[in-house]
C-alpha atoms as a PDB file:
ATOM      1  CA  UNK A   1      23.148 -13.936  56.921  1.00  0.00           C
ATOM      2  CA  UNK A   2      26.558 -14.595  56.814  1.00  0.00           C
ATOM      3  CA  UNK A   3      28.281 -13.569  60.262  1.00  0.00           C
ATOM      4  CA  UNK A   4      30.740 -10.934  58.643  1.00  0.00           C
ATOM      5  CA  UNK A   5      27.830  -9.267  56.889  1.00  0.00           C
ATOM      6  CA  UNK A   6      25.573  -9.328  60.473  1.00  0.00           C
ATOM      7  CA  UNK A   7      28.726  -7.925  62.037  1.00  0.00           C
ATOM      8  CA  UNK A   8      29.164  -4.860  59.546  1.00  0.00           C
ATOM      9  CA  UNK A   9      25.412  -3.858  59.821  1.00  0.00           C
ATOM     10  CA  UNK A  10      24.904  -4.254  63.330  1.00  0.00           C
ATOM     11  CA  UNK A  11      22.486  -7.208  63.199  1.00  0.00           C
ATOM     12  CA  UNK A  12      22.332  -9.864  65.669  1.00  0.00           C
ATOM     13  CA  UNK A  13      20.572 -13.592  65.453  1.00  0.00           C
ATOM     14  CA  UNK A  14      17.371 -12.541  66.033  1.00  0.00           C
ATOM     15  CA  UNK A  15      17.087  -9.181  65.024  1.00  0.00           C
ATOM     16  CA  UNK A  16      14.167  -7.425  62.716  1.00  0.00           C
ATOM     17  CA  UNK A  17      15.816  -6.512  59.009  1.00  0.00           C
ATOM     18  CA  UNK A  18      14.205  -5.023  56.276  1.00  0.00           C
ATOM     19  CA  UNK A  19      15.047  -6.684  52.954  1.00  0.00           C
ATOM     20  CA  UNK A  20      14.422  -4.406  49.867  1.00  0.00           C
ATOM     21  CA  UNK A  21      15.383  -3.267  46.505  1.00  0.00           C
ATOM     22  CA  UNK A  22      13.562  -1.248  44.286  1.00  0.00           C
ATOM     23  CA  UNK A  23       9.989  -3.344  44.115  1.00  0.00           C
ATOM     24  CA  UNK A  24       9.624  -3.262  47.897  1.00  0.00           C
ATOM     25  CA  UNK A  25      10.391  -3.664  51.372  1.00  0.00           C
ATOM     26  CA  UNK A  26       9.992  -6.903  53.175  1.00  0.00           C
ATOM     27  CA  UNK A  27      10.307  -7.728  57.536  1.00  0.00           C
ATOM     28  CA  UNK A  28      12.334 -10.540  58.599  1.00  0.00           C
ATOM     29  CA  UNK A  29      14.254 -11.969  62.014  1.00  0.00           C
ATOM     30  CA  UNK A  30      17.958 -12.311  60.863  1.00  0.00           C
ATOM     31  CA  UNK A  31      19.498 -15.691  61.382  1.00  0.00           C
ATOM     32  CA  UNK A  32      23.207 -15.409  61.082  1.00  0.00           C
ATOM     33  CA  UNK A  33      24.763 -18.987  59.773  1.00  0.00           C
ATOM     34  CA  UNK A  34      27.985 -19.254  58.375  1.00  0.00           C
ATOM     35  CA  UNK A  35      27.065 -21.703  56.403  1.00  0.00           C
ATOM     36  CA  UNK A  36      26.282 -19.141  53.423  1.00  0.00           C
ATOM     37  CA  UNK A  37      28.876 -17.054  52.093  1.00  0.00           C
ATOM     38  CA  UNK A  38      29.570 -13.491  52.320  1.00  0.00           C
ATOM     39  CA  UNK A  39      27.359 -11.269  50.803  1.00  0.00           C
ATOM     40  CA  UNK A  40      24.702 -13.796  49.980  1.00  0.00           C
ATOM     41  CA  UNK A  41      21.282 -13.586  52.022  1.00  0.00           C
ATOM     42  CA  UNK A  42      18.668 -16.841  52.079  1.00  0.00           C
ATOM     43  CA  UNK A  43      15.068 -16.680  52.530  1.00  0.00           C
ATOM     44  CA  UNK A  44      12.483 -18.983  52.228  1.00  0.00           C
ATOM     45  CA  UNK A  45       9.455 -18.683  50.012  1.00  0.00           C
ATOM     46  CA  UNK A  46       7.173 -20.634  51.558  1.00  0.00           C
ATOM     47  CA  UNK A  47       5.000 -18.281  54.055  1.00  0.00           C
ATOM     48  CA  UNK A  48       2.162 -16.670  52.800  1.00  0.00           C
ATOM     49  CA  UNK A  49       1.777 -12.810  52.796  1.00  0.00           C
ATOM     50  CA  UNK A  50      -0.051 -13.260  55.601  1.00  0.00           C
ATOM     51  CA  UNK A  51       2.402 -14.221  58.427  1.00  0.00           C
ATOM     52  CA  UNK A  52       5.260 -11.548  57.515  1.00  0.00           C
ATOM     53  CA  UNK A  53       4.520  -8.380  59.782  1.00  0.00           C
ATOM     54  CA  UNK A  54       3.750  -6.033  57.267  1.00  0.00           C
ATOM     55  CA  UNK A  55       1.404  -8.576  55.044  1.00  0.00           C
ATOM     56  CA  UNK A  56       4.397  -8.886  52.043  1.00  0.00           C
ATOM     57  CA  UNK A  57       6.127 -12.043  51.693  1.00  0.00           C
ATOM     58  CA  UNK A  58       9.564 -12.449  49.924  1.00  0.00           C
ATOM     59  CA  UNK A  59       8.079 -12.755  46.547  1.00  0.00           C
ATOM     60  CA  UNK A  60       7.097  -9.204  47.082  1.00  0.00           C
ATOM     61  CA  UNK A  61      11.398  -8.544  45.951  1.00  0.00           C
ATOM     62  CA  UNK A  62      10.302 -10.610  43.029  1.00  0.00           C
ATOM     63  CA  UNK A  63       9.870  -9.753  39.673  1.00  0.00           C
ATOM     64  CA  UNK A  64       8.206 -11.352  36.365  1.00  0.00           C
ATOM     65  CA  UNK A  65      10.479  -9.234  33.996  1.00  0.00           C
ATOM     66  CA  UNK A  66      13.243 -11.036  31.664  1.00  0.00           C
ATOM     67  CA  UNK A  67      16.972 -11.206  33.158  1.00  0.00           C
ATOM     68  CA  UNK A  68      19.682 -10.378  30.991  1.00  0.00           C
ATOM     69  CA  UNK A  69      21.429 -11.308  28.956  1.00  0.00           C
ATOM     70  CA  UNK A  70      18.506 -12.862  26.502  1.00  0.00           C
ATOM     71  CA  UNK A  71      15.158 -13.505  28.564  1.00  0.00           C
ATOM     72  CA  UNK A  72      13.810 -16.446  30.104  1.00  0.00           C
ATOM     73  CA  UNK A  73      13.065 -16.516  33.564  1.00  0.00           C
ATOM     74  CA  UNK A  74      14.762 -15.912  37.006  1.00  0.00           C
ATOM     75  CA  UNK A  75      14.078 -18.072  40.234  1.00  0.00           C
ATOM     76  CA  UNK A  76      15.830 -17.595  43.386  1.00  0.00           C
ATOM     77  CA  UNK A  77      18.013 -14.832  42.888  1.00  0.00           C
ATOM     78  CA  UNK A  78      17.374 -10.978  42.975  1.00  0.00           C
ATOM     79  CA  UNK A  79      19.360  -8.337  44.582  1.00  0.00           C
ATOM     80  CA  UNK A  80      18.656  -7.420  47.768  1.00  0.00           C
ATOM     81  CA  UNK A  81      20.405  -4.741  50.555  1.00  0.00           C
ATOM     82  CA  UNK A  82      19.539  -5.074  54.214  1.00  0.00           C
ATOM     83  CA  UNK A  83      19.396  -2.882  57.020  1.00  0.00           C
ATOM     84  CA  UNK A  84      18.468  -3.529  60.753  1.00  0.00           C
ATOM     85  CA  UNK A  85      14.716  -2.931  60.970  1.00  0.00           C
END
Protein backbone atom coordinates (compact mmCIF):
# COMPACT_ATOMS: atom_id res chain seq x y z
CA UNK A 1 0.00 0.00 0.00
CA UNK A 2 1.23 3.07 -1.06
CA UNK A 3 1.95 5.44 2.06
CA UNK A 4 -0.55 8.27 0.93
CA UNK A 5 -3.30 5.70 0.52
CA UNK A 6 -2.34 4.00 4.27
CA UNK A 7 -2.38 7.59 5.49
CA UNK A 8 -6.01 8.49 4.14
CA UNK A 9 -7.56 5.21 5.55
CA UNK A 10 -5.97 5.08 8.74
CA UNK A 11 -3.83 1.97 8.16
CA UNK A 12 -0.52 1.44 9.56
CA UNK A 13 2.42 -1.25 8.49
CA UNK A 14 1.05 -3.96 10.08
CA UNK A 15 -2.43 -3.47 10.35
CA UNK A 16 -5.47 -6.10 9.46
CA UNK A 17 -7.37 -4.77 6.01
CA UNK A 18 -10.07 -6.27 4.36
CA UNK A 19 -9.67 -6.34 0.58
CA UNK A 20 -13.02 -6.74 -1.35
CA UNK A 21 -15.13 -5.96 -4.25
CA UNK A 22 -18.16 -7.45 -5.21
CA UNK A 23 -17.04 -11.44 -5.29
CA UNK A 24 -15.75 -11.28 -1.72
CA UNK A 25 -13.92 -10.20 1.16
CA UNK A 26 -10.39 -11.20 1.81
CA UNK A 27 -7.92 -10.55 5.46
CA UNK A 28 -4.58 -9.21 5.04
CA UNK A 29 -1.61 -7.31 7.27
CA UNK A 30 -1.00 -4.01 5.29
CA UNK A 31 2.55 -3.37 4.29
CA UNK A 32 2.92 0.21 3.30
CA UNK A 33 5.97 0.58 0.56
CA UNK A 34 6.32 3.40 -1.51
CA UNK A 35 7.60 1.62 -3.94
CA UNK A 36 4.00 1.16 -5.64
CA UNK A 37 2.12 4.02 -6.72
CA UNK A 38 -0.87 5.65 -5.47
CA UNK A 39 -3.90 3.93 -5.63
CA UNK A 40 -2.45 0.62 -6.65
CA UNK A 41 -2.54 -2.33 -3.96
CA UNK A 42 -0.10 -5.68 -4.43
CA UNK A 43 -0.79 -9.02 -3.18
CA UNK A 44 0.67 -12.14 -3.67
CA UNK A 45 -1.05 -15.24 -4.93
CA UNK A 46 0.85 -17.74 -3.68
CA UNK A 47 -0.76 -18.86 -0.12
CA UNK A 48 -3.26 -21.31 -0.11
CA UNK A 49 -6.82 -20.66 1.27
CA UNK A 50 -5.71 -22.16 4.09
CA UNK A 51 -3.29 -19.70 5.82
CA UNK A 52 -5.48 -16.38 5.26
CA UNK A 53 -7.63 -15.95 8.56
CA UNK A 54 -10.86 -16.40 7.21
CA UNK A 55 -9.87 -19.60 4.84
CA UNK A 56 -10.13 -17.22 1.33
CA UNK A 57 -7.07 -16.45 -0.43
CA UNK A 58 -6.69 -13.50 -2.94
CA UNK A 59 -7.99 -15.44 -5.81
CA UNK A 60 -11.19 -15.37 -3.91
CA UNK A 61 -11.37 -11.23 -5.67
CA UNK A 62 -10.82 -13.21 -8.80
CA UNK A 63 -12.96 -13.83 -11.49
CA UNK A 64 -13.10 -16.28 -14.69
CA UNK A 65 -15.46 -13.86 -16.65
CA UNK A 66 -14.17 -12.00 -20.00
CA UNK A 67 -12.71 -8.28 -19.50
CA UNK A 68 -13.74 -5.76 -21.80
CA UNK A 69 -13.32 -4.60 -24.36
CA UNK A 70 -13.43 -8.13 -26.49
CA UNK A 71 -12.73 -11.23 -24.08
CA UNK A 72 -9.76 -13.09 -23.37
CA UNK A 73 -8.53 -13.37 -20.06
CA UNK A 74 -7.43 -11.14 -17.07
CA UNK A 75 -4.39 -11.94 -14.69
CA UNK A 76 -3.28 -9.73 -12.03
CA UNK A 77 -5.53 -6.98 -12.03
CA UNK A 78 -9.11 -6.56 -10.52
CA UNK A 79 -10.49 -3.75 -8.59
CA UNK A 80 -10.25 -3.76 -5.21
CA UNK A 81 -11.27 -1.02 -2.14
CA UNK A 82 -9.75 -1.46 1.29
CA UNK A 83 -10.70 -0.65 4.63
CA UNK A 84 -8.88 -1.22 8.03
CA UNK A 85 -10.08 -4.61 9.25
Amino acid sequence: VHPQDAASLGVADGDKVILGNPRGEVRLHAKVFDGVQPGVLISEGIWPNEAFEDGRGINTLTGADSPAPYGGAAFHDNKVWMKKA
